[in-house]
Protein backbone atom coordinates (compact mmCIF):
# COMPACT_ATOMS: atom_id res chain seq x y z
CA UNK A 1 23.03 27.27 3.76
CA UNK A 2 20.94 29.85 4.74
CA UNK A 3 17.48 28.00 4.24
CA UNK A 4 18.43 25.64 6.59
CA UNK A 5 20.39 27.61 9.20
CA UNK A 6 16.66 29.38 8.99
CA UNK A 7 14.99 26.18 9.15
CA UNK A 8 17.60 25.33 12.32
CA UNK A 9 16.74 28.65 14.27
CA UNK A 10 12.62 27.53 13.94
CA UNK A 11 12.77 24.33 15.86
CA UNK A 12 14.51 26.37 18.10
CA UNK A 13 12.20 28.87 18.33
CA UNK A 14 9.54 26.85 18.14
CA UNK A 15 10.64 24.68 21.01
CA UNK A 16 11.64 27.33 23.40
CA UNK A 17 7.70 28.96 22.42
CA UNK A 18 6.25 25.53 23.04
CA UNK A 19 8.33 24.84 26.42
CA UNK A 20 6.80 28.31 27.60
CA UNK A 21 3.08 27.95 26.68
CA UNK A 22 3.45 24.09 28.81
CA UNK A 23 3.47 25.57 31.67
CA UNK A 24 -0.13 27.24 31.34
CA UNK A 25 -1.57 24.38 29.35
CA UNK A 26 -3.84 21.75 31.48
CA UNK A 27 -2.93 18.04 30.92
CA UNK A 28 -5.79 17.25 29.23
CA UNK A 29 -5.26 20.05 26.83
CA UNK A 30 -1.44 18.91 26.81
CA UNK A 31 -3.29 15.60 25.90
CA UNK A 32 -5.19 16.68 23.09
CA UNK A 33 -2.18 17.80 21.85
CA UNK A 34 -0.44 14.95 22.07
CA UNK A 35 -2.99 12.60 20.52
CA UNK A 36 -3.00 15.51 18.08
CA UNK A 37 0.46 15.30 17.18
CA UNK A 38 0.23 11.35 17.08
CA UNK A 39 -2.84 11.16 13.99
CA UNK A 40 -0.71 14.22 12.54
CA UNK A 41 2.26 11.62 12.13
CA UNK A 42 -0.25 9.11 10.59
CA UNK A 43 -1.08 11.53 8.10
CA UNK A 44 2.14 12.48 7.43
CA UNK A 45 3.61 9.06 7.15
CA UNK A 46 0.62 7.44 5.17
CA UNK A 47 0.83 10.55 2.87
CA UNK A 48 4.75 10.46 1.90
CA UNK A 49 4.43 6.48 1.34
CA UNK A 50 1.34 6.75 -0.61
CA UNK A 51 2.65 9.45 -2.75
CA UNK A 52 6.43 7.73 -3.63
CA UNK A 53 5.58 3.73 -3.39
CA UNK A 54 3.79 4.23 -6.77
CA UNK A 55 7.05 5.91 -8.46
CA UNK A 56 9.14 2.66 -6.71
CA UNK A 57 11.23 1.05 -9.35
CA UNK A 58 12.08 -1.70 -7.16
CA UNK A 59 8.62 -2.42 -5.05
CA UNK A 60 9.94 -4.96 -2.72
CA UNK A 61 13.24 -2.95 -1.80
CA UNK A 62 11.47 -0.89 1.03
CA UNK A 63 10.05 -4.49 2.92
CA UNK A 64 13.80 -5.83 2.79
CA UNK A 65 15.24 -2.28 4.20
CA UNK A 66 12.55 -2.44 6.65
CA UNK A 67 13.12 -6.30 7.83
CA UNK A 68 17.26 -5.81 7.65
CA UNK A 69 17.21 -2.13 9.23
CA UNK A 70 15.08 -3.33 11.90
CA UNK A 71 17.20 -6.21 12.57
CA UNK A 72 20.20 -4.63 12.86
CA UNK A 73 19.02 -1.42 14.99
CA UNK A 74 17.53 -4.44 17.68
CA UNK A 75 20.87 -5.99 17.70
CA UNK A 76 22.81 -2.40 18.15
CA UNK A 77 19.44 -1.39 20.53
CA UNK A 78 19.30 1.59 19.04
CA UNK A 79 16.27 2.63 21.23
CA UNK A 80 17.57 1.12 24.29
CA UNK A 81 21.07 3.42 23.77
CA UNK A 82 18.94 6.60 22.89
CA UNK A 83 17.00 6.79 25.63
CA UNK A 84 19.80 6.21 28.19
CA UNK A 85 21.68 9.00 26.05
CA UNK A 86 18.57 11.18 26.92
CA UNK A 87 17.66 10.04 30.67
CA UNK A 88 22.05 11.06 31.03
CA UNK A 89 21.62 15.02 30.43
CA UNK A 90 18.02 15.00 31.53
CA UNK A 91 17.24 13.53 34.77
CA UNK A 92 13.62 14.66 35.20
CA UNK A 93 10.31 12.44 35.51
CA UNK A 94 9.76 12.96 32.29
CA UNK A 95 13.42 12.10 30.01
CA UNK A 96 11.61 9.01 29.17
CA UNK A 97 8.80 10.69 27.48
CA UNK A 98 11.25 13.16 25.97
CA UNK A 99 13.29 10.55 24.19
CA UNK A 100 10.06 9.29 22.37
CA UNK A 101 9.36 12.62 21.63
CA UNK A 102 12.55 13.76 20.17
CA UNK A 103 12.77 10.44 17.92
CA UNK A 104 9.63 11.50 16.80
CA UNK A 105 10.65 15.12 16.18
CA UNK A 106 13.54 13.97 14.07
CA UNK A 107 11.59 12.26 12.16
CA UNK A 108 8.92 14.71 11.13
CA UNK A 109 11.70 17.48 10.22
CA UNK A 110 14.21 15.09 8.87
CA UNK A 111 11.78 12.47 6.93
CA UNK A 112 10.29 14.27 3.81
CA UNK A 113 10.65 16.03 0.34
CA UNK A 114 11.10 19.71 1.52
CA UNK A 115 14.44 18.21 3.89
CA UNK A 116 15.97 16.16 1.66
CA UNK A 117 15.35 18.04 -1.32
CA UNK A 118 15.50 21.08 -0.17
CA UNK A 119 18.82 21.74 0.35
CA UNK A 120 20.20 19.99 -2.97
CA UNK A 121 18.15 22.61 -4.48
CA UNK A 122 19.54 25.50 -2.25
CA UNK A 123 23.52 24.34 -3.13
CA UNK A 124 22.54 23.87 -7.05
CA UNK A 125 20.21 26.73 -7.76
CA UNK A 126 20.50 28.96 -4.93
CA UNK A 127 16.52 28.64 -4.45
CA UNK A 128 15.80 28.68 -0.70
CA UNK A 129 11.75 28.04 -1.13
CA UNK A 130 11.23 24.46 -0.13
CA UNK A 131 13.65 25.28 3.08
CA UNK A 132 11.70 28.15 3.98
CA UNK A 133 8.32 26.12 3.57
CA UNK A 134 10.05 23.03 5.85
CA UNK A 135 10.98 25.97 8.50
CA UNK A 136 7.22 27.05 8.47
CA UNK A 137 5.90 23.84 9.08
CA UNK A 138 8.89 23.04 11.68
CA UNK A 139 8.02 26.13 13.74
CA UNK A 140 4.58 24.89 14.20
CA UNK A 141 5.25 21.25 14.68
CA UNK A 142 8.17 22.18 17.28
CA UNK A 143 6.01 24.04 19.55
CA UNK A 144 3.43 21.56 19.64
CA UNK A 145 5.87 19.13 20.53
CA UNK A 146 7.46 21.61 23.01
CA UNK A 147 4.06 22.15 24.58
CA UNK A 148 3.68 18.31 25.73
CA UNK A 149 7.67 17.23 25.73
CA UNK A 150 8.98 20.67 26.81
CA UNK A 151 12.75 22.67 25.93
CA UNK A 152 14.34 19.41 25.61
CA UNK A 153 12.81 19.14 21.86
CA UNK A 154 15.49 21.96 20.78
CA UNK A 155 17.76 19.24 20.32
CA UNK A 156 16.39 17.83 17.60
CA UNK A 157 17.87 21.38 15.65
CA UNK A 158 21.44 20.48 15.82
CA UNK A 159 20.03 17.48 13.75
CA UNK A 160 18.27 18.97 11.26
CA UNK A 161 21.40 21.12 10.69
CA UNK A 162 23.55 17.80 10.26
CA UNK A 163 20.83 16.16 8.18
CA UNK A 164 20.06 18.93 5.67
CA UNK A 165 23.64 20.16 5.40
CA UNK A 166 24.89 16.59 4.49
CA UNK A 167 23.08 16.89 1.74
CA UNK A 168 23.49 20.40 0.77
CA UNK A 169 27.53 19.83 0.99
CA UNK A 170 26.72 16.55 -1.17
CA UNK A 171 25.20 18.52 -3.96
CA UNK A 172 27.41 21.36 -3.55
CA UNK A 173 30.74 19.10 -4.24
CA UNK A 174 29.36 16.06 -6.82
CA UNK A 175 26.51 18.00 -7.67
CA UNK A 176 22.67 16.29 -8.90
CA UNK A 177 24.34 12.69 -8.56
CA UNK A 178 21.61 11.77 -6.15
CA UNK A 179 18.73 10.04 -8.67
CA UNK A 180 15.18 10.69 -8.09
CA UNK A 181 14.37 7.28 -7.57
CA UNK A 182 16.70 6.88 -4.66
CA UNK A 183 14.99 10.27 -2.97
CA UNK A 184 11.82 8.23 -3.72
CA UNK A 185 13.49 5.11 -2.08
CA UNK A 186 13.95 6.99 1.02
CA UNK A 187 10.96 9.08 1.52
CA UNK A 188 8.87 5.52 1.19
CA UNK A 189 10.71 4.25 4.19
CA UNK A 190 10.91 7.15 6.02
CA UNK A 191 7.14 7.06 5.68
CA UNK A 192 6.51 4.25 7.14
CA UNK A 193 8.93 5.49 10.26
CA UNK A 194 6.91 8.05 10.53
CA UNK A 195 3.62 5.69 11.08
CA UNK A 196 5.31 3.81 13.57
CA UNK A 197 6.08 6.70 15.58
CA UNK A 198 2.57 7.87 15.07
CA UNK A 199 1.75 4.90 16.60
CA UNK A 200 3.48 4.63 19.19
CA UNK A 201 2.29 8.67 20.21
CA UNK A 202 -1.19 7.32 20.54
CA UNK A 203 -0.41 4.13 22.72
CA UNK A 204 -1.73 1.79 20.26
CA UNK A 205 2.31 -0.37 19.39
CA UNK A 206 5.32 0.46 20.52
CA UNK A 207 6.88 0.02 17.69
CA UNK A 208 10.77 0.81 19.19
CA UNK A 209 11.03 3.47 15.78
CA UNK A 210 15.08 4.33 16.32
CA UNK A 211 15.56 0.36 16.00
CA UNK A 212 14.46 1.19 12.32
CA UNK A 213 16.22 3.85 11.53
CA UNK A 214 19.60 1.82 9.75
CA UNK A 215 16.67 1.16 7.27
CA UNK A 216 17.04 4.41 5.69
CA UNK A 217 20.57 3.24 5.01
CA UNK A 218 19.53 -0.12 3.25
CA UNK A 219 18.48 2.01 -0.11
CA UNK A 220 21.86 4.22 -0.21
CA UNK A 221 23.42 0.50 0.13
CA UNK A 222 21.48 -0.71 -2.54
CA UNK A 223 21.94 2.25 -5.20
CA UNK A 224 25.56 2.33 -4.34
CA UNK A 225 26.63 -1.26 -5.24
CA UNK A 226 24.07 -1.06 -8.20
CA UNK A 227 26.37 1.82 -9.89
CA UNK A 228 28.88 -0.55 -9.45
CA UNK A 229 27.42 -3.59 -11.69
């Protein structure tokens, strides 16, 4: 566990760094930042679902996760409870803005190779590389966030924690049962989660990205009842 209690301590680092440098940033550089941060999530998103929808052994499972998870997180309002969550322990101007930014945070740790491979790799092998590379880029990424969202961003560490340690306890106990083309499943959704927020960061859709998270459920669904058949 110790790549990603290391990756943990970054974002909070990283956030606490970023909520600092805020207050001596101008808005329009905080603005920069932000629209920064925004076509960095574009990248990001295009990047993970051009490099996995090719390896796709089922092409059109990723459209029905998106179309069912999106359903479903509208009927629960995912987004709707979030941001209430948020705007409850932070009561600022700005909670609003935070909860965007921490759904977007979440995603750009959580979302990718280096997370969700990372620590199945750590429990198996004991290899702690990809964690410390994810904790590199986290640091950075946190204290940009920080620098336009402010401390509030830490939370998204407690997160991370949950997210990689579910699967390093996974790997740890039933070992490499989790196929590659599930991991591929996934990323190719959590891609495309990451475009949306991207979006939404730069104004252009508000595209309501927590309402889509069940879709990164829809895959485990699918793989699970497979191995049943």
């Amino acid at each position: 566990m110790l790549g990603t209690i290391t990756n943990t301590i970054t974002i909070l680092v990283g956030s606490v760094a970023g909520s600092f440098m805020k207050r001596g940033i101008r808005p329009q550089y905080q603005s920069a930042l932000f629209v920064a941060m925004g076509l960095a999530s574009l990248a990001l998103g295009f990047n993970a679902v051009v490099r996995t929808m090719p390896l796709s052994e089922y092409p059109v499972l990723f459209i029905v996760s998106l179309a069912s998870g999106g359903l479903l997180g509208t009927i629960l309002d995912l987004d709707g409870r979030f941001k209430r969550l948020v705007d409850r322990f932070d009561k600022s101007h700005e909670a609003g803005s935070l909860a965007k930014g921490l759904s977007t945070g979440i995603l750009l740790y959580c979302i990718g190779t280096f997370s969700i491979v990372g620590p199945m790799i750590s429990a198996l092998e004991g290899d702690n590389t990809f964690l410390y590379t994810n904790a590199t880029l986290d640091l950075i990424t946190s204290a940009v966030l920080a620098t336009t969202y402010g401390i509030g961003m830490a939370w998204a560490a407690p997160v991370l924690f949950c997210w990689q340690g579910m699967f390093y306890l996974i790997a740890k106990l039933f070992g490499p049962i989790i196929p590659d083309a599930l991991v591929n499943e996934i990323i190719t959704v959590g891609g495309t989660l990451i475009v949306a927020s991207g979006l939404s960061l730069l104004d252009i859709k508000d595209c309501k990205t927590l309402n889509l998270l069940p879709s990164l459920l829809v895959p485990v669904l699918f793989f699970i009842v497979k191995s049943l058949f």
